[in-house]
C-alpha atoms as a PDB file:
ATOM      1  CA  UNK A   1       0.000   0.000   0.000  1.00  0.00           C
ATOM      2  CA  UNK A   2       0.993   3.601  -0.753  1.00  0.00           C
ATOM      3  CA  UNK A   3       1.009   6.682  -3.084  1.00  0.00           C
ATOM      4  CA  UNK A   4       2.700   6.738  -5.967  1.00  0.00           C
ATOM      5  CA  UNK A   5       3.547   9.536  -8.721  1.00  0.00           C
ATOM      6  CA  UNK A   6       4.129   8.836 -12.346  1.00  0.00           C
ATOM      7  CA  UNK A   7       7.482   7.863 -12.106  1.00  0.00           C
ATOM      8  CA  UNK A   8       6.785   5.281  -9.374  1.00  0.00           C
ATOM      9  CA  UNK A   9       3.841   3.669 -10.147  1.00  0.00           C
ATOM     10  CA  UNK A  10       5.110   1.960 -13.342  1.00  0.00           C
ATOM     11  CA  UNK A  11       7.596  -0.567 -12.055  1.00  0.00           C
ATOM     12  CA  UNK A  12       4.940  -0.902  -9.030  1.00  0.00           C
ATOM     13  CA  UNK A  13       2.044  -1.983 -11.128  1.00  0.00           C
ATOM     14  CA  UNK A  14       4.656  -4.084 -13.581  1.00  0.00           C
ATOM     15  CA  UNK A  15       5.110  -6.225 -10.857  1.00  0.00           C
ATOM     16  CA  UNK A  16       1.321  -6.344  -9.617  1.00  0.00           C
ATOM     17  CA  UNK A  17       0.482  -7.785 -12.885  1.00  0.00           C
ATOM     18  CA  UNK A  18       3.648 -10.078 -13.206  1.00  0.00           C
ATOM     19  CA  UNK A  19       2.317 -11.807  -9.782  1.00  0.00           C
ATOM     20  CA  UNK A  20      -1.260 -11.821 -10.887  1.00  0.00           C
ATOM     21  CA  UNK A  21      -2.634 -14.873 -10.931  1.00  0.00           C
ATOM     22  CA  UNK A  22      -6.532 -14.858 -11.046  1.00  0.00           C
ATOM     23  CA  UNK A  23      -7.648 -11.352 -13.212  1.00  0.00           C
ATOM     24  CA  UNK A  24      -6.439  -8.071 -13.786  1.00  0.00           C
ATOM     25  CA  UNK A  25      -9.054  -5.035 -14.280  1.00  0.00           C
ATOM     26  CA  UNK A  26      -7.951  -1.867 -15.548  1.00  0.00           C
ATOM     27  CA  UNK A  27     -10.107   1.103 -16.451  1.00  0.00           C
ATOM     28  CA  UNK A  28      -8.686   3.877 -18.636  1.00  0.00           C
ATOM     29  CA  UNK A  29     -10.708   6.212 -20.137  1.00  0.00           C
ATOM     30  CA  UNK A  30      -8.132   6.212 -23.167  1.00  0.00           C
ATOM     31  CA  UNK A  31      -5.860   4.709 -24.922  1.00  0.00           C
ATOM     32  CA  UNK A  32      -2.954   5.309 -27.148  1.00  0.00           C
ATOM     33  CA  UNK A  33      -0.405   3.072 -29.236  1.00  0.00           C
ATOM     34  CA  UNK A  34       2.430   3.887 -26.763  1.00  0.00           C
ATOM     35  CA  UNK A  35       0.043   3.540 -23.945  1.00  0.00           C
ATOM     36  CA  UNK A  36      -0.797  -0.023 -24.636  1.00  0.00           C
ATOM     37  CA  UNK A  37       2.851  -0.661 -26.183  1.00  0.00           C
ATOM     38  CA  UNK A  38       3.864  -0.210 -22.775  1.00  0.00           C
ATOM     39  CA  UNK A  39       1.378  -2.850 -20.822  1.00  0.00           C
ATOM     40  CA  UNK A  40       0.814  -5.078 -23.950  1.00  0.00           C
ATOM     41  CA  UNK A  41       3.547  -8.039 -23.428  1.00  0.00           C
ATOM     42  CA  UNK A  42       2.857  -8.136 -19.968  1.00  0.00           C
ATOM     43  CA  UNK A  43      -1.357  -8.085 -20.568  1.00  0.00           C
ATOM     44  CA  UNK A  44      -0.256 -11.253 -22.861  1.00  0.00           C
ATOM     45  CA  UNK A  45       1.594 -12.860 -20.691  1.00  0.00           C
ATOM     46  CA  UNK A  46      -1.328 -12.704 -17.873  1.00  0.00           C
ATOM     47  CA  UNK A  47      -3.825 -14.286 -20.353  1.00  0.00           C
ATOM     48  CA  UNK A  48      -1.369 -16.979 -21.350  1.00  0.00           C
ATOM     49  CA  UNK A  49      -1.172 -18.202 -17.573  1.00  0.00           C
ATOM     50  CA  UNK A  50      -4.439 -18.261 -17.298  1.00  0.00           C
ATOM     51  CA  UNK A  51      -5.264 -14.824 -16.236  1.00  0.00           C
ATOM     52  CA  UNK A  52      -8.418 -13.190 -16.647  1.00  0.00           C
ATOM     53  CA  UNK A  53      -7.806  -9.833 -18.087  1.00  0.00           C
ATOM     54  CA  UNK A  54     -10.546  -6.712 -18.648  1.00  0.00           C
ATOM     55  CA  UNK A  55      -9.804  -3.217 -19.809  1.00  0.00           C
ATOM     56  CA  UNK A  56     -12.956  -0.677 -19.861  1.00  0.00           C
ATOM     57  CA  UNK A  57     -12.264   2.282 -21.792  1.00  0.00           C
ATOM     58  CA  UNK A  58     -14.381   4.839 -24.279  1.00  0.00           C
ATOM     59  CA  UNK A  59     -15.727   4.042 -27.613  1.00  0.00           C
ATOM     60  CA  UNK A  60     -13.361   5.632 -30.623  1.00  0.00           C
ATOM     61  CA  UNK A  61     -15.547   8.341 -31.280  1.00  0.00           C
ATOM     62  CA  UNK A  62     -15.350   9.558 -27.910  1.00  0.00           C
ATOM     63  CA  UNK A  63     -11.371  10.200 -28.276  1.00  0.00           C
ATOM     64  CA  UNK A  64     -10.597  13.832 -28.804  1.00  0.00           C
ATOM     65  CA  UNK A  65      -6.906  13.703 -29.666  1.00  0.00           C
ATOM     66  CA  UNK A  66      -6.444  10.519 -31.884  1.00  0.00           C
ATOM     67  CA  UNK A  67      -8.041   9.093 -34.928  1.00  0.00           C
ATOM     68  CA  UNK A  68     -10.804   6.532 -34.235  1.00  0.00           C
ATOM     69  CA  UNK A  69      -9.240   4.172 -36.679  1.00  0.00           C
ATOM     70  CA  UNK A  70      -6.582   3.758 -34.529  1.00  0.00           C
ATOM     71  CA  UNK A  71      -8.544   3.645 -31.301  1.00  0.00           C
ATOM     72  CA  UNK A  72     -10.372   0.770 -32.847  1.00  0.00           C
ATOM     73  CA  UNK A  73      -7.125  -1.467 -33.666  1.00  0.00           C
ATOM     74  CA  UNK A  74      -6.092  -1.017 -30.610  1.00  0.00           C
ATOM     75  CA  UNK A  75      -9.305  -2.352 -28.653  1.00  0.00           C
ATOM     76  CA  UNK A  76      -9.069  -5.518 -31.950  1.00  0.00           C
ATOM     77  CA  UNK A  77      -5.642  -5.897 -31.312  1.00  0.00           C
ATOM     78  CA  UNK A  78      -6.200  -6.480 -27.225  1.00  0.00           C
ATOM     79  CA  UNK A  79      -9.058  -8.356 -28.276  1.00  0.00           C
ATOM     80  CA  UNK A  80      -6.886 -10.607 -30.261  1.00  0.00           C
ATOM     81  CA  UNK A  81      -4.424 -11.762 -27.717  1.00  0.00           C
ATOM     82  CA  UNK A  82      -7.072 -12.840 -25.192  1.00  0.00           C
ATOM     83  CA  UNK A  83      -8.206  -9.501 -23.087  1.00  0.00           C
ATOM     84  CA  UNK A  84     -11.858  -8.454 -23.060  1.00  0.00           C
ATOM     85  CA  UNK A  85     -12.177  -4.819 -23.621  1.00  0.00           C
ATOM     86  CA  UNK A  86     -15.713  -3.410 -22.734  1.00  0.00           C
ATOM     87  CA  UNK A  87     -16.507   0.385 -24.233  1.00  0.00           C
ATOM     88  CA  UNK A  88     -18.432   2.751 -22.187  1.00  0.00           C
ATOM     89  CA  UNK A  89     -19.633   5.861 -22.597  1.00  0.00           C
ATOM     90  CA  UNK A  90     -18.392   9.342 -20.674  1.00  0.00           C
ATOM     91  CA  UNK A  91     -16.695   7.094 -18.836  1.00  0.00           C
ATOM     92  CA  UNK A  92     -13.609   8.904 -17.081  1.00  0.00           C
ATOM     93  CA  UNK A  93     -12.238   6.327 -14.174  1.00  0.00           C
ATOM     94  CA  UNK A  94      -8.478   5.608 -13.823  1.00  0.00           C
ATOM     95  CA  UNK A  95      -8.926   2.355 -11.782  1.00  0.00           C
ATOM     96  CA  UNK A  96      -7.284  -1.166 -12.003  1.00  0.00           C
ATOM     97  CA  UNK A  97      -7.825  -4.099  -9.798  1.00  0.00           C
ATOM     98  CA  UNK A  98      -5.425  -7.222  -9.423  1.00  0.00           C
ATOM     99  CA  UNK A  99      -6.583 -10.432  -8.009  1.00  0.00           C
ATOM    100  CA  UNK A 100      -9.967  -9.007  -6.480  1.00  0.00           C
ATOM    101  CA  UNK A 101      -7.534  -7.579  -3.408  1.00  0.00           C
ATOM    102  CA  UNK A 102      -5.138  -4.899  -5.267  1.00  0.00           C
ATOM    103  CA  UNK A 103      -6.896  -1.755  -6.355  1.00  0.00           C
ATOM    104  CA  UNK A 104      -5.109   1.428  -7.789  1.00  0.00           C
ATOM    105  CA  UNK A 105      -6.686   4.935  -8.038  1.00  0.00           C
ATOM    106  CA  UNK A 106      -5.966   8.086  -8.487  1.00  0.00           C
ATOM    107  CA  UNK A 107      -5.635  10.280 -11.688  1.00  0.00           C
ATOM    108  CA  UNK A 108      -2.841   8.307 -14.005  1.00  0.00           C
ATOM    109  CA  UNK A 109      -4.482   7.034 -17.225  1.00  0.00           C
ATOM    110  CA  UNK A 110      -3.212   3.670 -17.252  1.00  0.00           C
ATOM    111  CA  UNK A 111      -3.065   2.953 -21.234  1.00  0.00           C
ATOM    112  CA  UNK A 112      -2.583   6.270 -22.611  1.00  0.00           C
ATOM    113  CA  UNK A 113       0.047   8.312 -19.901  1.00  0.00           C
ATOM    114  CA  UNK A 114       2.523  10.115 -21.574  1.00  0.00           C
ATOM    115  CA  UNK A 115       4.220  13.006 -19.609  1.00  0.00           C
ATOM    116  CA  UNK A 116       2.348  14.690 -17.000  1.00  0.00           C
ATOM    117  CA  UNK A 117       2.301  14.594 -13.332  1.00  0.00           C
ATOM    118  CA  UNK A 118       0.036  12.186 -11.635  1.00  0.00           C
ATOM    119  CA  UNK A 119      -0.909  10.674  -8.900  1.00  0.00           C
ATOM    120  CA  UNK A 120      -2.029   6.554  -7.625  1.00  0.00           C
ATOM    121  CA  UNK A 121      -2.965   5.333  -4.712  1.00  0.00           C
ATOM    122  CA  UNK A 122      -1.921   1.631  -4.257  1.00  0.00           C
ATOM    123  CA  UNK A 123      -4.451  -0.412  -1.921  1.00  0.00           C
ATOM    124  CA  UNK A 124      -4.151  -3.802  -0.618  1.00  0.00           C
ATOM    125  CA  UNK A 125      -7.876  -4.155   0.467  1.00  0.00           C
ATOM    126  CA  UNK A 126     -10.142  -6.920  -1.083  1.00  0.00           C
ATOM    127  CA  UNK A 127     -13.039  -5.080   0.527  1.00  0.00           C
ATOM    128  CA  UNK A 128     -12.094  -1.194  -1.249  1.00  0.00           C
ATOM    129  CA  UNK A 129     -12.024  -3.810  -5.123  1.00  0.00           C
ATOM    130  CA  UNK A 130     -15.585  -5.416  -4.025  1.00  0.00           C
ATOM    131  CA  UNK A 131     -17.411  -1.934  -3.007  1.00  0.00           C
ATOM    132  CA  UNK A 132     -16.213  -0.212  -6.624  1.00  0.00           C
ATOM    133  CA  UNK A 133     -17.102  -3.630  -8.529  1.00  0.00           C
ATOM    134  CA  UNK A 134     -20.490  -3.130  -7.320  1.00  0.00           C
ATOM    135  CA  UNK A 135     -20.731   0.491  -8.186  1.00  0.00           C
ATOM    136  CA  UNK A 136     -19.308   0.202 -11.605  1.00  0.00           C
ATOM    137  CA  UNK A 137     -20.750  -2.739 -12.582  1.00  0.00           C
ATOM    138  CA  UNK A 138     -24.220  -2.444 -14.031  1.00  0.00           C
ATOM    139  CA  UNK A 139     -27.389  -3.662 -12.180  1.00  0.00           C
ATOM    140  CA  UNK A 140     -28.207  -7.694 -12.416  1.00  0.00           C
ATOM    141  CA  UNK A 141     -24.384  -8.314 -13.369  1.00  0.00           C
ATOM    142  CA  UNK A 142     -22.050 -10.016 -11.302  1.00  0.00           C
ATOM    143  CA  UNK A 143     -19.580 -12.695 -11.111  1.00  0.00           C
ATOM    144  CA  UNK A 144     -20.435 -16.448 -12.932  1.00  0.00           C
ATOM    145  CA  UNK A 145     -20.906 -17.645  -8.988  1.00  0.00           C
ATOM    146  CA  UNK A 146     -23.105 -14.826  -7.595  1.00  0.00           C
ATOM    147  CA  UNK A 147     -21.115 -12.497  -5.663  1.00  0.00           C
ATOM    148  CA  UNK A 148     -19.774  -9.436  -6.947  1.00  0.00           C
ATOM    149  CA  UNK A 149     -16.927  -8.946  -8.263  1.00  0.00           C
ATOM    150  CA  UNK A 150     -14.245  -6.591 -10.550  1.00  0.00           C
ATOM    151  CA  UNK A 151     -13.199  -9.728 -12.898  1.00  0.00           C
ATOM    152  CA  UNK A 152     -15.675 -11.131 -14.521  1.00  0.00           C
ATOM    153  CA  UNK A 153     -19.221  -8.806 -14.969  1.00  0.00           C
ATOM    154  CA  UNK A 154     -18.709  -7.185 -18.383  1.00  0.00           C
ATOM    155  CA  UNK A 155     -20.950  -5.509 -21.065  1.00  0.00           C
ATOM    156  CA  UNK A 156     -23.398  -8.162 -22.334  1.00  0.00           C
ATOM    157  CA  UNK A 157     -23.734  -9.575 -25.645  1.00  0.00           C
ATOM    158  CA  UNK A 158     -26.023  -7.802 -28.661  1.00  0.00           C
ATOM    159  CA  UNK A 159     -29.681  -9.207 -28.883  1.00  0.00           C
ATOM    160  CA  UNK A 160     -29.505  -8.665 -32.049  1.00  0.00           C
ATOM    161  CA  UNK A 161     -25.998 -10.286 -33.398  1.00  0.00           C
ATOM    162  CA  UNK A 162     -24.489 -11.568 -30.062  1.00  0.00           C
ATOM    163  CA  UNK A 163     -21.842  -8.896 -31.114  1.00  0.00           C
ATOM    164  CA  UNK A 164     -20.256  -6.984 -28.273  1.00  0.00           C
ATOM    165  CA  UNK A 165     -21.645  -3.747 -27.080  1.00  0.00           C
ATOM    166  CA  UNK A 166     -21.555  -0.107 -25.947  1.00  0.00           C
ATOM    167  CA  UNK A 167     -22.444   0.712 -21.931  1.00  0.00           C
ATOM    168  CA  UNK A 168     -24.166   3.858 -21.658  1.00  0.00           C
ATOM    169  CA  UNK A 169     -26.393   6.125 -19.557  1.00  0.00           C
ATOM    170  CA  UNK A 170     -29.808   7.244 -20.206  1.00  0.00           C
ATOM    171  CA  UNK A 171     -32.564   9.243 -18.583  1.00  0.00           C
ATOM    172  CA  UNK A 172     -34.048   5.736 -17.797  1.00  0.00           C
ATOM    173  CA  UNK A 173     -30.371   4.606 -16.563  1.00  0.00           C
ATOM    174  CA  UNK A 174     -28.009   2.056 -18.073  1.00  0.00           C
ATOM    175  CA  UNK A 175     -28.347   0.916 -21.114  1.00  0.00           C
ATOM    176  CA  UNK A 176     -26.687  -1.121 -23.874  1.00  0.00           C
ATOM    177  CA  UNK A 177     -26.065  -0.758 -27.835  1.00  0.00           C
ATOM    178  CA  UNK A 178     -24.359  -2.749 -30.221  1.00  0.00           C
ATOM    179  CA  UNK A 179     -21.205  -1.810 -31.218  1.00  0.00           C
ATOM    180  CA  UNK A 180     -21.974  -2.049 -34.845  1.00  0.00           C
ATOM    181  CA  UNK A 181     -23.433   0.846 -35.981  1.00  0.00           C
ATOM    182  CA  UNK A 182     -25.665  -1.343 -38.842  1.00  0.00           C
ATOM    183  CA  UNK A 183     -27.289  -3.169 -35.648  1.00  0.00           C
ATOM    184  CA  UNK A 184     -29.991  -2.053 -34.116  1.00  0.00           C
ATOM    185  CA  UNK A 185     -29.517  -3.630 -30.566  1.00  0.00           C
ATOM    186  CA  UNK A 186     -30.355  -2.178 -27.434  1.00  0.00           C
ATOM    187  CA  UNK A 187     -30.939  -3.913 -24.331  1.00  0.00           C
ATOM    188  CA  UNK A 188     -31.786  -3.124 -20.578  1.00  0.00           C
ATOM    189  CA  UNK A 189     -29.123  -4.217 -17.989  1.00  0.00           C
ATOM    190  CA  UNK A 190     -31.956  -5.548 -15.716  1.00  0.00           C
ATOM    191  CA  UNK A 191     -32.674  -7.500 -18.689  1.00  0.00           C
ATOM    192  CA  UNK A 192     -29.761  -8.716 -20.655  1.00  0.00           C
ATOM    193  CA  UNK A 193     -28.295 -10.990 -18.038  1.00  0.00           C
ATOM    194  CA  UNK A 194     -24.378 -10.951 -17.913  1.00  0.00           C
ATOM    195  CA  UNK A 195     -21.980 -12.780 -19.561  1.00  0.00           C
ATOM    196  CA  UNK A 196     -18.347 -14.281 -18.417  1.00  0.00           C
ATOM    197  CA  UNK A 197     -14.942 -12.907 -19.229  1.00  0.00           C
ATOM    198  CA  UNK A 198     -15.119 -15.444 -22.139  1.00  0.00           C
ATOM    199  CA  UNK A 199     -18.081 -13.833 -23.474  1.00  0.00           C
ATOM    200  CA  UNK A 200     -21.075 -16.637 -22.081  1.00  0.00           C
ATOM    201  CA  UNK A 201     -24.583 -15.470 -21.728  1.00  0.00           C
ATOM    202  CA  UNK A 202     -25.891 -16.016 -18.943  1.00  0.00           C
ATOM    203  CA  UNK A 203     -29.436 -14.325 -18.761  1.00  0.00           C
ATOM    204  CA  UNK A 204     -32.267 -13.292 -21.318  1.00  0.00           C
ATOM    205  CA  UNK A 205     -32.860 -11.266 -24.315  1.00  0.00           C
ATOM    206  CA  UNK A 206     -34.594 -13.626 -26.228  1.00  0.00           C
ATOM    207  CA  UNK A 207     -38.344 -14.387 -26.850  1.00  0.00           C
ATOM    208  CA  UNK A 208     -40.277 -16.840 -28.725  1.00  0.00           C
ATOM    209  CA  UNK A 209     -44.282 -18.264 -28.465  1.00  0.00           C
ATOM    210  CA  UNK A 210     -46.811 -17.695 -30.912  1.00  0.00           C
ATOM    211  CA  UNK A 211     -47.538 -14.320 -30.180  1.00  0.00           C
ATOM    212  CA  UNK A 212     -45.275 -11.969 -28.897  1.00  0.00           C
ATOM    213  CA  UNK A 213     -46.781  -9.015 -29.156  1.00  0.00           C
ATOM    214  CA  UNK A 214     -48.659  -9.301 -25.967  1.00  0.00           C
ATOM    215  CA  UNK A 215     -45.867  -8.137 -24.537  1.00  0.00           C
ATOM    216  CA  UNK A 216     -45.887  -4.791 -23.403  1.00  0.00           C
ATOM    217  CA  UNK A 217     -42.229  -2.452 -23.659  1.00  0.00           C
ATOM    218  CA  UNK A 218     -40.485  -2.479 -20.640  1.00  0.00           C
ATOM    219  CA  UNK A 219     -38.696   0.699 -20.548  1.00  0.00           C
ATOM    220  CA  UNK A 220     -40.336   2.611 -17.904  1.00  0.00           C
ATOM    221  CA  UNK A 221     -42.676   5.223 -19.353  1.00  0.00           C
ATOM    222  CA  UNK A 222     -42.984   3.852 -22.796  1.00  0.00           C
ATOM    223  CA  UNK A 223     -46.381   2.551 -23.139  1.00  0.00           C
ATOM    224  CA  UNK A 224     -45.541   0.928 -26.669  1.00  0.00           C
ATOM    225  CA  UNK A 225     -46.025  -3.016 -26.788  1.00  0.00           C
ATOM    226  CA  UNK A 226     -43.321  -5.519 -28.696  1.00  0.00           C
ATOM    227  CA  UNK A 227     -43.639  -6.538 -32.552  1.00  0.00           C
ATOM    228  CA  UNK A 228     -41.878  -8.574 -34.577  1.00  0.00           C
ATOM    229  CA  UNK A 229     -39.680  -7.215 -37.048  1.00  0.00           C
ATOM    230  CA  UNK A 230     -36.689  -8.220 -39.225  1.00  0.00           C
ATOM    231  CA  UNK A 231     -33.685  -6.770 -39.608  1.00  0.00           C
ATOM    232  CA  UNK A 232     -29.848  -7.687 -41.662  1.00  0.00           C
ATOM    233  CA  UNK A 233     -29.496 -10.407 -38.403  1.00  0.00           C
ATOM    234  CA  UNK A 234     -33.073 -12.061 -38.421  1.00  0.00           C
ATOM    235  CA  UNK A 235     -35.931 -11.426 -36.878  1.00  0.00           C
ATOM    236  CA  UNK A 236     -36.602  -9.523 -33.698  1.00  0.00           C
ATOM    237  CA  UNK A 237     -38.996  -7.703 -31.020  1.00  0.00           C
ATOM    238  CA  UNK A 238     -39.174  -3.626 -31.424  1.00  0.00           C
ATOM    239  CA  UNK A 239     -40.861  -1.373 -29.491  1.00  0.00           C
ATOM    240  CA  UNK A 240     -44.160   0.253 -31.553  1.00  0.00           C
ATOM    241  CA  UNK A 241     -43.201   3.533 -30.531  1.00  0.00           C
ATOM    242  CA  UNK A 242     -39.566   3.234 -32.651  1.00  0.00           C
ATOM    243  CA  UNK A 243     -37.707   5.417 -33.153  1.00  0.00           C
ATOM    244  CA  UNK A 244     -39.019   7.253 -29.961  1.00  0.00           C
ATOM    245  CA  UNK A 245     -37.991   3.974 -28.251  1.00  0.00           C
ATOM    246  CA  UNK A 246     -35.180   2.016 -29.279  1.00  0.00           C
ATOM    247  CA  UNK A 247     -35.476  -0.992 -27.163  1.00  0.00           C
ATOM    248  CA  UNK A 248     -35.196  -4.639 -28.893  1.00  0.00           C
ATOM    249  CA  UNK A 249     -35.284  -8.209 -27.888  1.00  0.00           C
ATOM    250  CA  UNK A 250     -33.952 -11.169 -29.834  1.00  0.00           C
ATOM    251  CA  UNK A 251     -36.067 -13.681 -30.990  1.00  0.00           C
ATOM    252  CA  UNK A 252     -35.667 -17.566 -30.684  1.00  0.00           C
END
């Protein structure tokens, strides 16, 4: 435990994730290519021990200084050696979490520091990782057993395509979209069940019977009712009030 500057809390948190041997969390609101060229061959060498590894940071178009080309090879090219990278909205965090019992906070963006000053506080408190796991992890998520926890509740999978998917906050509270911006999905977090580090569903989002459309919308002050539609993916459920209301279920 400690406090740490940006000078000291590199070789600090190199060795936190060198001993890490259960999942690694780290929340950074951006990223840059020497920002993950710095953490990349040790991220890689988590996930090849059998490491769970998470990084929550903003969607491309949300970066003001680089190209959102780039953003988005960086989040494919964690996603290609093993790390699942969850976008979310306005986010603005600069939190990681080792093992469930190692949290660092402070003001350092973890994957996109370059030169200013900063400062981390370094934590060795499984209780301080399980009390911000709750509060930044959306409602109905939590770990594959239950309880809580920083490692495994993620954003869950699109309806629509079962392709990953944007966290974001409404005036009717959390909410999810596909990450494809030719999908349609949107889904509730009360509703859309969670899914593992490895990307399992685990709860709803589908419908099927005879006649769905007895169903009535479940965003809170809607009043529309569920109809089947078809889209590019298949069919699905929209709201009757669309585009006014966005929400969507998959279909079996």
């Amino acid at each position: 435990a400690g406090a740490f500057t940006e000078g000291t809390f590199y070789p600090a948190f190199a060795q936190d994730l060198k001993r890490a041997n259960k999942s690694i969390v780290i929340l950074s609101p951006f990223m840059t290519g020497p920002g993950v060229a710095r953490w990349v061959d040790a991220l890689r060498a988590a996930v090849e021990r059998g490491v769970q590894v998470r990084v929550v940071t903003r969607p491309a178009k949300e970066f003001g200084g680089g190209g959102t080309a780039e953003v988005a090879e960086l989040v494919r090219g964690l996603r290609k050696i093993g790390v699942v990278v969850d976008l979310r909205a306005r986010m603005h965090e600069k939190i990681a979490c080792v093992d469930d019992r190692i949290l660092w906070h402070g003001s350092l963006n973890i994957l996109s520091h370059r030169d200013t000053s900063e400062s981390m506080l370094r934590l060795e408190i499984p209780t301080a990782c399980l009390l911000l796991s709750t509060f930044l992890s959306p409602p109905a998520q939590g770990r594959a057993d239950g309880a809580p926890g920083f490692d495994i509740a993620g954003n869950p999978e699109c309806p629509i395509c079962g392709g990953p998917t944007v966290w974001n906050n409404g005036r009717y509270g959390i909410w999810f979209k596909c990450e494809d911006p030719n999908c349609e999905g949107t889904i509730k977090s009360s509703r859309g069940g969670a899914r593992s580090s490895g990307g399992r569903r685990t709860g709803g989002g589908r419908r099927g019977g005879a006649n769905p459309e007895v169903s009535p919308c479940p965003e809170p002050g809607c009043g529309g009712v569920l109809r089947k539609r078809k889209g590019r993916y298949g069919p699905f459920l929209g709201c009757s009030n669309y585009p006014k209301c966005r929400h969507t279920e998959r279909m079996e």
